[in-house]
N, C-alpha and C. Protein backbone atom coordinates (compact mmCIF):
# COMPACT_ATOMS: atom_id res chain seq x y z
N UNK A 1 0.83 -1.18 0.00
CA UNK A 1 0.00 0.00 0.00
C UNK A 1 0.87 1.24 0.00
N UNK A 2 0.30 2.38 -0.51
CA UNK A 2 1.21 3.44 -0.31
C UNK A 2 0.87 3.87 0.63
N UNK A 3 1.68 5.35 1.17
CA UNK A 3 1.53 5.98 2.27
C UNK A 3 0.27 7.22 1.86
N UNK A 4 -0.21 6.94 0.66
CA UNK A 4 -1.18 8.27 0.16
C UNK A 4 -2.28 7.69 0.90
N UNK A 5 -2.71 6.30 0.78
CA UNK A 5 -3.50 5.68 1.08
C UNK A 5 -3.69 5.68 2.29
N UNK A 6 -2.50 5.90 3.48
CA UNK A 6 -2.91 5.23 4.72
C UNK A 6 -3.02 6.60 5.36
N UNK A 7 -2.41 7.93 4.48
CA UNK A 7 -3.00 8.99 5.41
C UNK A 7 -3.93 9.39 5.28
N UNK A 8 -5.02 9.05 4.00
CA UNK A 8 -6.73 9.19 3.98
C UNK A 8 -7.44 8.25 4.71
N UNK A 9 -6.92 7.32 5.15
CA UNK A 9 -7.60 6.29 5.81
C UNK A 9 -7.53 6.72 7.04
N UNK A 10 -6.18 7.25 8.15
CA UNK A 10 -6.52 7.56 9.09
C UNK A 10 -7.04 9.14 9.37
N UNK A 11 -7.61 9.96 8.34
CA UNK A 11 -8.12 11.53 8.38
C UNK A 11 -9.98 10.78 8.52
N UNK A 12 -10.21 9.81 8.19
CA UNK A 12 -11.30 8.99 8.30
C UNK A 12 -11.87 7.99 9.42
N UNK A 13 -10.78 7.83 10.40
CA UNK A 13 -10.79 7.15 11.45
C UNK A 13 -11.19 7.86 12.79
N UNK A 14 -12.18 7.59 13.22
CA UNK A 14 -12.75 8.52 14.78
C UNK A 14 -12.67 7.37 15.64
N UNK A 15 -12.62 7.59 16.84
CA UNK A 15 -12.66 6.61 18.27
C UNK A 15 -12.89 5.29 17.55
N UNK A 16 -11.89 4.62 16.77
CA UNK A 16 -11.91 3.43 16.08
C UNK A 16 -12.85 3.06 14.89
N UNK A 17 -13.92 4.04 14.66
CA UNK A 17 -14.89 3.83 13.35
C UNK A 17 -14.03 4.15 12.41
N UNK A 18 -14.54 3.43 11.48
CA UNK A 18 -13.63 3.90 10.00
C UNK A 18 -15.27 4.64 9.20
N UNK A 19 -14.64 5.73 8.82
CA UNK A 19 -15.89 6.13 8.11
C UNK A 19 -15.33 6.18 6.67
N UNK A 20 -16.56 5.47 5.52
CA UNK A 20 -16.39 5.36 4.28
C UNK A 20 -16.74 5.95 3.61
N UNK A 21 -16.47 6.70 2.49
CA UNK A 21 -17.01 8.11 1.70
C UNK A 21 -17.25 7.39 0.14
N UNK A 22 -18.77 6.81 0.76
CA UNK A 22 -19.56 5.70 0.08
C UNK A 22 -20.76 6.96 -1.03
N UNK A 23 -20.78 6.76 -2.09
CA UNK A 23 -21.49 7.54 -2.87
C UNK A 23 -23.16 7.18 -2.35
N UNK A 24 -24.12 8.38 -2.69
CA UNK A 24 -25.38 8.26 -1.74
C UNK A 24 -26.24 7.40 -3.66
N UNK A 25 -26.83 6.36 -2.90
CA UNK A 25 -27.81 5.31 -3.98
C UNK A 25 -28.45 6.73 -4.90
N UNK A 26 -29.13 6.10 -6.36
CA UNK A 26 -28.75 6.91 -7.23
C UNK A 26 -30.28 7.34 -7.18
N UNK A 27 -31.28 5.81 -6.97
CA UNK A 27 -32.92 6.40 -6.27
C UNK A 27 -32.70 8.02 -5.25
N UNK A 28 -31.89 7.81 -4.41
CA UNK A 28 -31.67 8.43 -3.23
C UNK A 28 -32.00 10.33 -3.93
N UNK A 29 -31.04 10.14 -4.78
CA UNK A 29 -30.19 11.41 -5.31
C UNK A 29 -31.53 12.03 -6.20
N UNK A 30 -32.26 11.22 -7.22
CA UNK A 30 -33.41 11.83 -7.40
C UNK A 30 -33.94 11.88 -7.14
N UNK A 31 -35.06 10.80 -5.94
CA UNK A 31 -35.75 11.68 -5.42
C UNK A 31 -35.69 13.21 -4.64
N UNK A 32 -34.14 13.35 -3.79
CA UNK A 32 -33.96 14.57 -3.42
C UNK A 32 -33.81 15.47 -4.45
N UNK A 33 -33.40 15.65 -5.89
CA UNK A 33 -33.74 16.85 -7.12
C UNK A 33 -34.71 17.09 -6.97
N UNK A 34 -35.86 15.90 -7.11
CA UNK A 34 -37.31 16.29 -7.62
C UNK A 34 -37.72 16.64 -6.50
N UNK A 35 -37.89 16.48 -5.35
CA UNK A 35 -38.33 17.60 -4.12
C UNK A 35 -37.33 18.68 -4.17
N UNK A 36 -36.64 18.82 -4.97
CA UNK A 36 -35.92 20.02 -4.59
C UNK A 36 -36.49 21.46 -5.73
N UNK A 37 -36.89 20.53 -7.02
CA UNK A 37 -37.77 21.09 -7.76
C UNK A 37 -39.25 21.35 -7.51
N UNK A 38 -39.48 20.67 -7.11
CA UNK A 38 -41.14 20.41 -6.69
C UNK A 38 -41.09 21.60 -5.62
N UNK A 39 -40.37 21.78 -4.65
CA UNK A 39 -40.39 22.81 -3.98
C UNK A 39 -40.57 24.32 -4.47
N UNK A 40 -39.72 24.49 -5.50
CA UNK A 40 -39.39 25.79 -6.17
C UNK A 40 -40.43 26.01 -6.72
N UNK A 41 -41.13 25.00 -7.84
CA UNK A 41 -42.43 25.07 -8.52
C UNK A 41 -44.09 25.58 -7.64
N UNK A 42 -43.59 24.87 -6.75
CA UNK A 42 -44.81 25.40 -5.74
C UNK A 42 -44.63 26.77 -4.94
N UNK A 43 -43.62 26.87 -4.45
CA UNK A 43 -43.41 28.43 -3.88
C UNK A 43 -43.92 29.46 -4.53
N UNK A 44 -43.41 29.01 -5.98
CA UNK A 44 -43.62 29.88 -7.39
C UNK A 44 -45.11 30.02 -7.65
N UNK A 45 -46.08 28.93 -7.35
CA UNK A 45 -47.18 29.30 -7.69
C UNK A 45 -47.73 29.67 -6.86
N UNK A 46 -47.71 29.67 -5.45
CA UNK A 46 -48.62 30.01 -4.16
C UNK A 46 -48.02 31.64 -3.86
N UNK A 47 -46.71 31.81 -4.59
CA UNK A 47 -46.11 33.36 -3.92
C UNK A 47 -46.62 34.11 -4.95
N UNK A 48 -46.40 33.56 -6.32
CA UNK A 48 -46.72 34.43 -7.48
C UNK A 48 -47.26 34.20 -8.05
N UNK A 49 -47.94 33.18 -8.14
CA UNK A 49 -48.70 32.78 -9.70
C UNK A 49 -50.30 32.75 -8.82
N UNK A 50 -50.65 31.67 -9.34
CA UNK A 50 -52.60 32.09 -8.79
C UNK A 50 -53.27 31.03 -8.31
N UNK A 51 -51.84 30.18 -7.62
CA UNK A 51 -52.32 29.64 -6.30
C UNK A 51 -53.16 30.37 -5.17
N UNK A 52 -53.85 29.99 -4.47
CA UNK A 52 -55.18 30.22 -3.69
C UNK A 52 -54.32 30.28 -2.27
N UNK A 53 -54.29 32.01 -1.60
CA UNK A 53 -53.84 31.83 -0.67
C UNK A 53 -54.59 31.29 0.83
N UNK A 54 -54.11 31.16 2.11
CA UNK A 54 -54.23 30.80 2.91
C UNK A 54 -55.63 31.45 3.21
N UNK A 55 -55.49 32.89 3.46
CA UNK A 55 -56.59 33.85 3.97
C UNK A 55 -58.10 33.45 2.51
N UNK A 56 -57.34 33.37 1.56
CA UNK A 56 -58.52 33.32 0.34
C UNK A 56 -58.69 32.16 0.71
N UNK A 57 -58.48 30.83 0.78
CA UNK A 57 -59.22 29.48 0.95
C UNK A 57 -59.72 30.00 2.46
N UNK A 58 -59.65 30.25 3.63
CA UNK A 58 -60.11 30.86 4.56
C UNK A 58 -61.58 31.08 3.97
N UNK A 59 -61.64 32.48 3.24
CA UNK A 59 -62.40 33.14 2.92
C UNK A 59 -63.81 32.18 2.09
N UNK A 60 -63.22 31.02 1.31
CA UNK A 60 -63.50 30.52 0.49
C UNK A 60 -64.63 29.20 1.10
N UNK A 61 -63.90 28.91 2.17
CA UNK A 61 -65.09 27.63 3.07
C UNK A 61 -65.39 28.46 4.31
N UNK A 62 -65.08 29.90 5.19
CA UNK A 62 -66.14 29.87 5.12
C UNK A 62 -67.58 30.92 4.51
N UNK A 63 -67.49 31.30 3.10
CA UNK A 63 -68.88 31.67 2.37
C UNK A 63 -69.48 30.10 2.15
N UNK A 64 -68.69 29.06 1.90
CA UNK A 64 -69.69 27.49 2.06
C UNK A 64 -70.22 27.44 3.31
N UNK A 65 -69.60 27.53 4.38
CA UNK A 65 -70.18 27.60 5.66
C UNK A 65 -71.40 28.60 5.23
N UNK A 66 -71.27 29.88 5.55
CA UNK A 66 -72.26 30.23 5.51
C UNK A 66 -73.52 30.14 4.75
N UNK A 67 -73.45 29.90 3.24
CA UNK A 67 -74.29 28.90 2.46
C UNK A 67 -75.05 27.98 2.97
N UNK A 68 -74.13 26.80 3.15
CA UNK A 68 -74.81 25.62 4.06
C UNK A 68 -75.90 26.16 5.17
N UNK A 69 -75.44 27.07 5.85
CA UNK A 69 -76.11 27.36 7.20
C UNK A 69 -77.38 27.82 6.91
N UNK A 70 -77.64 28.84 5.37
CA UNK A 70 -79.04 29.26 5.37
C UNK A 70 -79.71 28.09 4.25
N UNK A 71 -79.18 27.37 3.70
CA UNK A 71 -80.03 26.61 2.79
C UNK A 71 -80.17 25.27 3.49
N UNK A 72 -79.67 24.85 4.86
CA UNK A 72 -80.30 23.83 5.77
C UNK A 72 -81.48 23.97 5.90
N UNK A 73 -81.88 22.59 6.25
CA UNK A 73 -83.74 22.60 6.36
C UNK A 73 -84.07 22.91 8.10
N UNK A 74 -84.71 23.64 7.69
CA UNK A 74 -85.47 24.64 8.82
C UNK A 74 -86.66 23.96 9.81
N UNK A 75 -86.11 23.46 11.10
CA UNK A 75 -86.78 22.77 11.96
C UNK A 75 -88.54 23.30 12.21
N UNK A 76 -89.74 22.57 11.87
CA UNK A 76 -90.56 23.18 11.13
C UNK A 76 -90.96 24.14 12.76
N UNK A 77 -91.50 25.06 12.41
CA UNK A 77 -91.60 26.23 14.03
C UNK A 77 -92.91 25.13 14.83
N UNK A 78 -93.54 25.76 15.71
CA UNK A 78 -93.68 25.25 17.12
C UNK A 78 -95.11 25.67 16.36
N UNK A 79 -95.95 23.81 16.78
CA UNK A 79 -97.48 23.81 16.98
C UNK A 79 -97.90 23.74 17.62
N UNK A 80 -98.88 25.05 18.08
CA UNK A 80 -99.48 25.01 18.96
C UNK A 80 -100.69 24.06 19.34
N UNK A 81 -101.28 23.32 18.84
CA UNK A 81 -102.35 22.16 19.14
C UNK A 81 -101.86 21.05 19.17
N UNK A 82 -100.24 20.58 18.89
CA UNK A 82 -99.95 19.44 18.99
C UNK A 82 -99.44 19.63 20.37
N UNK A 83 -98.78 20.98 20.83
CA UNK A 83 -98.02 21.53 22.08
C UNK A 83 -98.98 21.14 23.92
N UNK A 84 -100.05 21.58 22.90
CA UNK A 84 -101.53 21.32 24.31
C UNK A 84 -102.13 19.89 24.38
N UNK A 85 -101.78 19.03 23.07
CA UNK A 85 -102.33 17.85 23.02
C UNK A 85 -100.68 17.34 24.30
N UNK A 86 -99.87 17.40 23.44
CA UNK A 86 -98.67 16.94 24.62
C UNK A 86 -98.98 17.45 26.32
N UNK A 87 -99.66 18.61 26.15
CA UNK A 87 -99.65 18.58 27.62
C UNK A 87 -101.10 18.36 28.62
N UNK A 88 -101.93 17.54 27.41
CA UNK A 88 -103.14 17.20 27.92
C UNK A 88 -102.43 15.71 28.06
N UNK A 89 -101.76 14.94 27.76
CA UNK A 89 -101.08 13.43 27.48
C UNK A 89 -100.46 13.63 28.92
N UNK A 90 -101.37 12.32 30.39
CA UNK A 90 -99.99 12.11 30.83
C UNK A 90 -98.77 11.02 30.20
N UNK A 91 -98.91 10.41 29.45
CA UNK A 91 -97.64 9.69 28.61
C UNK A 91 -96.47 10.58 28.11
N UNK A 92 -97.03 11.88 27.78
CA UNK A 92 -95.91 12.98 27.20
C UNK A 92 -95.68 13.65 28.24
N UNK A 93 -96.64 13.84 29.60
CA UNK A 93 -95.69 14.91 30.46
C UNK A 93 -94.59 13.81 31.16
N UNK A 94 -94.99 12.53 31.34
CA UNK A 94 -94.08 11.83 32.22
C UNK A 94 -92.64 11.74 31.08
N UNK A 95 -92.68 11.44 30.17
CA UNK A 95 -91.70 11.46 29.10
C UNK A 95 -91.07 12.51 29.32
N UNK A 96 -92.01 13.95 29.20
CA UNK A 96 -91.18 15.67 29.74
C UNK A 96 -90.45 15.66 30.93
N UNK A 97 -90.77 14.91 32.18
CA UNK A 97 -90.62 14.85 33.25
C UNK A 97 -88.88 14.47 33.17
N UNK A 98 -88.76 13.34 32.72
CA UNK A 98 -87.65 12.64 32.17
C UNK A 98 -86.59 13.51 31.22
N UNK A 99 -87.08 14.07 30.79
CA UNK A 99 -86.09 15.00 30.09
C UNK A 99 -85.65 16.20 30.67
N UNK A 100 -87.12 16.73 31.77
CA UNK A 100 -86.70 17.49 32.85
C UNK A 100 -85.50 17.08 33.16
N UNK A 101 -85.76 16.06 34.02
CA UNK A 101 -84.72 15.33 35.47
C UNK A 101 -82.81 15.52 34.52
N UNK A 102 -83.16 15.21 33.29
CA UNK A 102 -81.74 14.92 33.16
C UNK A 102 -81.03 16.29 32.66
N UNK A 103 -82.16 17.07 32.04
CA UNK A 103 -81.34 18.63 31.50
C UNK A 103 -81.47 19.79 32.15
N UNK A 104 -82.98 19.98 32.91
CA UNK A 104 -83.27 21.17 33.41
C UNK A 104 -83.30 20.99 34.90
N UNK A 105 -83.13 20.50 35.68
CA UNK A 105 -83.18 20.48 37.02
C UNK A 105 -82.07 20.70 37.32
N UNK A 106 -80.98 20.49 36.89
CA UNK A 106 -79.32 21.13 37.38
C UNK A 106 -79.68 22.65 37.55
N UNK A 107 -80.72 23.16 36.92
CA UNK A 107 -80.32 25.25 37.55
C UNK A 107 -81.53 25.46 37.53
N UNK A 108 -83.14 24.34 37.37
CA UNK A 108 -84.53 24.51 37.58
C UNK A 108 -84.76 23.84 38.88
N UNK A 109 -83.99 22.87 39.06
CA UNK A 109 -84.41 22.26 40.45
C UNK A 109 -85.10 20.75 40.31
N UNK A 110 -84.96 20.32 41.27
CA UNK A 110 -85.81 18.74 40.56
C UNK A 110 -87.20 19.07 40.31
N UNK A 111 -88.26 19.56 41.19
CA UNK A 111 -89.37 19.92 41.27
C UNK A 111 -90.21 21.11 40.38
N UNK A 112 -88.09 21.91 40.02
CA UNK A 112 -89.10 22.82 38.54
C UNK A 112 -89.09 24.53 39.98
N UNK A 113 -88.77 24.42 41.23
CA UNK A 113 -89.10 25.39 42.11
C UNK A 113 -87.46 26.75 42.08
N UNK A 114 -86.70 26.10 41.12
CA UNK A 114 -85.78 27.31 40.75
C UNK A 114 -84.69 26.67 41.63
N UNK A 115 -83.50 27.75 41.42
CA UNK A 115 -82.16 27.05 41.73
C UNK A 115 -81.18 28.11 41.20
N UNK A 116 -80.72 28.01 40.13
CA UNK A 116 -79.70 28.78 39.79
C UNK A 116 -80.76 29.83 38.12
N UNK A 117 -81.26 28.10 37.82
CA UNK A 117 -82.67 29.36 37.34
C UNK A 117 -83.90 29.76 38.12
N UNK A 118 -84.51 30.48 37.13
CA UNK A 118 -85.78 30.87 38.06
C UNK A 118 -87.14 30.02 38.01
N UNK A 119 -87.63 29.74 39.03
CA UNK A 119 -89.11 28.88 39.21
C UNK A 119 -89.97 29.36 38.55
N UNK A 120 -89.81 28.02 38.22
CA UNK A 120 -90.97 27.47 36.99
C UNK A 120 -92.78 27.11 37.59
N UNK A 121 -93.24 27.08 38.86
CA UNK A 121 -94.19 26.34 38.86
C UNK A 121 -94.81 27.72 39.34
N UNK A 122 -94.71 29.01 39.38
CA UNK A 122 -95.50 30.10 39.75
C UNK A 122 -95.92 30.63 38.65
N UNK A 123 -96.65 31.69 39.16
CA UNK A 123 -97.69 32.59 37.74
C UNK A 123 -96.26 33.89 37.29
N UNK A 124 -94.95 33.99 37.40
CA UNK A 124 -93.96 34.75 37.20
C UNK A 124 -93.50 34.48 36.06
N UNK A 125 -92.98 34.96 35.39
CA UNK A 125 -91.76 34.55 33.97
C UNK A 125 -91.08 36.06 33.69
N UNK A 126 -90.25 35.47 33.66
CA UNK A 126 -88.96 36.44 33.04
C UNK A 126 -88.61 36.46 31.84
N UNK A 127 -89.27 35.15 30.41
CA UNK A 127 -89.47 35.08 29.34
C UNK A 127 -90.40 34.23 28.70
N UNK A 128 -91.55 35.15 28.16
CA UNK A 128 -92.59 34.90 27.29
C UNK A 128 -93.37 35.18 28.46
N UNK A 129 -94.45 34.24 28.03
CA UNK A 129 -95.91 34.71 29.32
C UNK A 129 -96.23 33.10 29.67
N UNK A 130 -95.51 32.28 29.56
CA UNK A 130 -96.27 31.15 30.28
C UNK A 130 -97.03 30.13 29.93
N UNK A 131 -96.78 30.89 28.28
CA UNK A 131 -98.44 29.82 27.84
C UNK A 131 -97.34 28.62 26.60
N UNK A 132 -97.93 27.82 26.62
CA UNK A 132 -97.17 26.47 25.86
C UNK A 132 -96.36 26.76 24.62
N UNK A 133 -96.77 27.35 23.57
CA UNK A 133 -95.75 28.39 22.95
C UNK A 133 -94.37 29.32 23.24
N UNK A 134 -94.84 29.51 24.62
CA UNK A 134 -93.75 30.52 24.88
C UNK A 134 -93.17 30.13 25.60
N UNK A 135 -93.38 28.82 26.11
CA UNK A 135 -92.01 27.92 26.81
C UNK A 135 -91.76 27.00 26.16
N UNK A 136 -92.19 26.59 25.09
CA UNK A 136 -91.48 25.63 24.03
C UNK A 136 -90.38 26.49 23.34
N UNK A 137 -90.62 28.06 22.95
CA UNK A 137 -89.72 28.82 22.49
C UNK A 137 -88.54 29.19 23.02
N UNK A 138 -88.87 29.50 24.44
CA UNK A 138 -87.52 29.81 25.35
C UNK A 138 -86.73 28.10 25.51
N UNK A 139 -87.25 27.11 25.81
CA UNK A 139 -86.31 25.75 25.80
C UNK A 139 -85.86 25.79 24.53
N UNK A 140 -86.66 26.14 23.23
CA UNK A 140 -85.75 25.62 22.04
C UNK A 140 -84.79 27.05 21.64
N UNK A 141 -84.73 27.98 22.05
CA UNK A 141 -83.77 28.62 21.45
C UNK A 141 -83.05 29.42 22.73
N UNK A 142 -83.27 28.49 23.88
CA UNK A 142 -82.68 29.40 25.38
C UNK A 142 -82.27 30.59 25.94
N UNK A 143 -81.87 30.91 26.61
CA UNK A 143 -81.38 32.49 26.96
C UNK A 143 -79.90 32.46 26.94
N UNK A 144 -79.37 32.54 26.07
CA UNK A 144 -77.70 32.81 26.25
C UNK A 144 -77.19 33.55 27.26
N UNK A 145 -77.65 34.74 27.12
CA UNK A 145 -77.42 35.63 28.42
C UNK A 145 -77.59 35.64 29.70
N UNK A 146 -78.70 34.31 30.06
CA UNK A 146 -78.51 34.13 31.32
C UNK A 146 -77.70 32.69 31.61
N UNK A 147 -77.22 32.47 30.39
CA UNK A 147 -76.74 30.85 31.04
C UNK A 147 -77.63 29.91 30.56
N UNK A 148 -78.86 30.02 29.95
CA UNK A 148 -79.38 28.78 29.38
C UNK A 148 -79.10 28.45 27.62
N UNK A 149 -78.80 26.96 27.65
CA UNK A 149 -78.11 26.68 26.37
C UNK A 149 -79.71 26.94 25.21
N UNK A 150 -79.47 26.97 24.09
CA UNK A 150 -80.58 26.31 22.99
C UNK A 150 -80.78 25.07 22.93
N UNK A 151 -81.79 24.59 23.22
CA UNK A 151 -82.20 23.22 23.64
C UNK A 151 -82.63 22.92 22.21
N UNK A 152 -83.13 23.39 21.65
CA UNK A 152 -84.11 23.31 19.91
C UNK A 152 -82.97 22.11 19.10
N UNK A 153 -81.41 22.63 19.28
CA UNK A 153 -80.35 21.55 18.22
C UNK A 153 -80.53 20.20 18.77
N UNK A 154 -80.49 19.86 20.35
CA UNK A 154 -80.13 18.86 21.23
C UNK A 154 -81.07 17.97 20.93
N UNK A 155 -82.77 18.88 21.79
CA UNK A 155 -83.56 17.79 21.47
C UNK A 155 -84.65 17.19 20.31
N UNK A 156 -84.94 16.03 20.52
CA UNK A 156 -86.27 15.73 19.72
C UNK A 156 -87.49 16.54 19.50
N UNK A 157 -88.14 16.99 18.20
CA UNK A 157 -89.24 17.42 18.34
C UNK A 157 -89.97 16.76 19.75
N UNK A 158 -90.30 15.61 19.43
CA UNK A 158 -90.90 14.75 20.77
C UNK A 158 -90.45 15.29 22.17
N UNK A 159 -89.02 15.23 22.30
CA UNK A 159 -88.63 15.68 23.63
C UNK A 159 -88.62 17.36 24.31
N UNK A 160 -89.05 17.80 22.85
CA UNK A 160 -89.26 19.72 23.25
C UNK A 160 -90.49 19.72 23.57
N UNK A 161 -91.28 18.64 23.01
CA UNK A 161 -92.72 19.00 23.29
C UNK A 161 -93.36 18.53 24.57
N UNK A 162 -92.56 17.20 24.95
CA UNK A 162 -92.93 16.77 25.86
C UNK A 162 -92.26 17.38 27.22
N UNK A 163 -91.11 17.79 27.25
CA UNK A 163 -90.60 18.95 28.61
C UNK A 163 -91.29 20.44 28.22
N UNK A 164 -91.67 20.83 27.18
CA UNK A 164 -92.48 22.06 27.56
C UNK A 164 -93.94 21.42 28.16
N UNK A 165 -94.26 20.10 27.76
CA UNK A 165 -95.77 20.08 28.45
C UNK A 165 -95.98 19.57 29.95
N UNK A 166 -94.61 19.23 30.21
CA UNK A 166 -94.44 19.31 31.92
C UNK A 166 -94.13 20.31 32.51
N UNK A 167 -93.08 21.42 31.98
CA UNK A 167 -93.00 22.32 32.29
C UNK A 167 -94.59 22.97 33.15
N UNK A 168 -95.62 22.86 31.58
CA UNK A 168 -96.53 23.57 32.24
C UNK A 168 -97.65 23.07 33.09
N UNK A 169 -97.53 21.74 33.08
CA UNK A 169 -98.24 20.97 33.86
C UNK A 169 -97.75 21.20 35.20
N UNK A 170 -96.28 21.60 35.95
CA UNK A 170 -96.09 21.73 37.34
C UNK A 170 -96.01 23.29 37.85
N UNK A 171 -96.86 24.31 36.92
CA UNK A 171 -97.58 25.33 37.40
C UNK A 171 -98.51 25.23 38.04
N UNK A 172 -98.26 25.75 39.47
CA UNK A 172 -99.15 26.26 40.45
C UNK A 172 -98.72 25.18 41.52
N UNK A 173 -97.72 24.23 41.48
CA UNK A 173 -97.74 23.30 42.02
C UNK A 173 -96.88 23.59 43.37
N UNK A 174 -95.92 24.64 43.57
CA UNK A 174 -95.70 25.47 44.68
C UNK A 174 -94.48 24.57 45.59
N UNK A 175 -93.52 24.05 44.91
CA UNK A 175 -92.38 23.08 45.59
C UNK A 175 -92.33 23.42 47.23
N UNK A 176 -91.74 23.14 48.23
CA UNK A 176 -91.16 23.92 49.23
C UNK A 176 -89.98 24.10 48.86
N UNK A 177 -89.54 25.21 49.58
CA UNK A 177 -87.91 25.71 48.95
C UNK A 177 -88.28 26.51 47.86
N UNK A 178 -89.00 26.98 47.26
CA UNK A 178 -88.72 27.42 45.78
C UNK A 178 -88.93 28.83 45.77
N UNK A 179 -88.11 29.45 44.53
CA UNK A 179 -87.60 30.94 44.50
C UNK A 179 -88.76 31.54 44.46
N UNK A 180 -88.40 32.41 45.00
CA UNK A 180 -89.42 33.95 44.86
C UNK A 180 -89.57 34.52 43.57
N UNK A 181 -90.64 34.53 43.44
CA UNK A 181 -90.88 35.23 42.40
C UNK A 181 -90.17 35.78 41.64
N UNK A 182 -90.40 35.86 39.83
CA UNK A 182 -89.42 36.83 39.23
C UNK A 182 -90.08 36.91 38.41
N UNK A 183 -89.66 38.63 37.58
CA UNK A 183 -90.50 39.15 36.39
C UNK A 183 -91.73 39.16 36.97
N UNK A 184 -92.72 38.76 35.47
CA UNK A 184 -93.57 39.59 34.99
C UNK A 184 -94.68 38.41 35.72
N UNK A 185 -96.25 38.54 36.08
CA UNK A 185 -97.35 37.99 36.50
C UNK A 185 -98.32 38.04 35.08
N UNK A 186 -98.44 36.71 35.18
CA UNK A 186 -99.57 36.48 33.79
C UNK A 186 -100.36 35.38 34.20
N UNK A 187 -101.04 35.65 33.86
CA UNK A 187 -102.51 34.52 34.39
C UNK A 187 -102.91 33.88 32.78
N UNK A 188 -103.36 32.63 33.17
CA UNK A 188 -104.05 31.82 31.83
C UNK A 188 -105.33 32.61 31.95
């Protein structure tokens, strides 16, 4: 061997590894060009050409969003004779009852006599007047502002109709414990 040889061999030698200055596989080498092109090509069209920027595709789903949102089918509004038939049904108030217990009694109370909301079983309301319409309306589209969600997405036609017809079935029914009065006095 010559000595040319053995002083590249040891400029190659670390803590006993021999490192080999092995050419990189030839797959290797193009795929890294063509991402190296593919890169440039795309910069080129998203910086300058009439690639669709970030804020414009932004812009772009959501006007679909908003689209979608008004040409969805429209939960049909609130009948009033099917609303009074539900709350002439005890089969639908006990069903309401049940839907009470699990959604509205956390801030109505079990009994409906108030809590963190306001009581339900007096001649008072703080929204609408009381009558089966106007508490099917406040459960299905709730009070944001005080803390109550929109119930209308969650539940079943069936289950709005049947907790507004308990709702009004445990008027006048006078819990012990239950809040004082609030708002407005309306009589059937």
């Amino acid at each position: 061997m010559s000595s040319h040889q053995d002083d590249s061999d040891e400029k190659h030698v670390y803590d006993g590894i021999v490192e080999l200055d092995n050419q990189l596989p030839r797959w290797w080498k193009i795929l890294f060009y063509v991402t190296v092109v593919f890169g440039v090509i795309y910069y080129y069209h998203y910086e300058f050409g009439s690639g669709v920027s970030i804020q414009e595709e932004f812009d772009q789903e959501m006007a679909a969003i908003e689209s979608k949102k008004y040409s969805a089918p429209q939960k049909p509004s609130l009948n009033e004779a099917k609303l009074t038939a539900f709350y002439k049904s005890p089969e639908h108030t006990g069903k309401g009852k049940a839907v009470f217990q699990m959604r509205c009694a956390s801030c109505h109370g079990g009994a409906g006599g108030g809590g963190i909301g306001p009581n339900l079983t007096d001649k008072f309301w703080l929204h609408g007047d009381g009558k089966v319409t106007a508490i099917a309306q406040v459960v299905k589209e709730g009070v944001p502002e005080k803390g109550m969600p929109p119930w209308g997405p969650i539940l079943s036609e069936e289950e709005l109709y049947s907790v507004t017809a308990y709702i009004k079935s445990i008027k006048g029914t006078n819990p012990p414990g239950g809040k004082e009065p609030q708002g407005q006095e309306y009589k059937d």
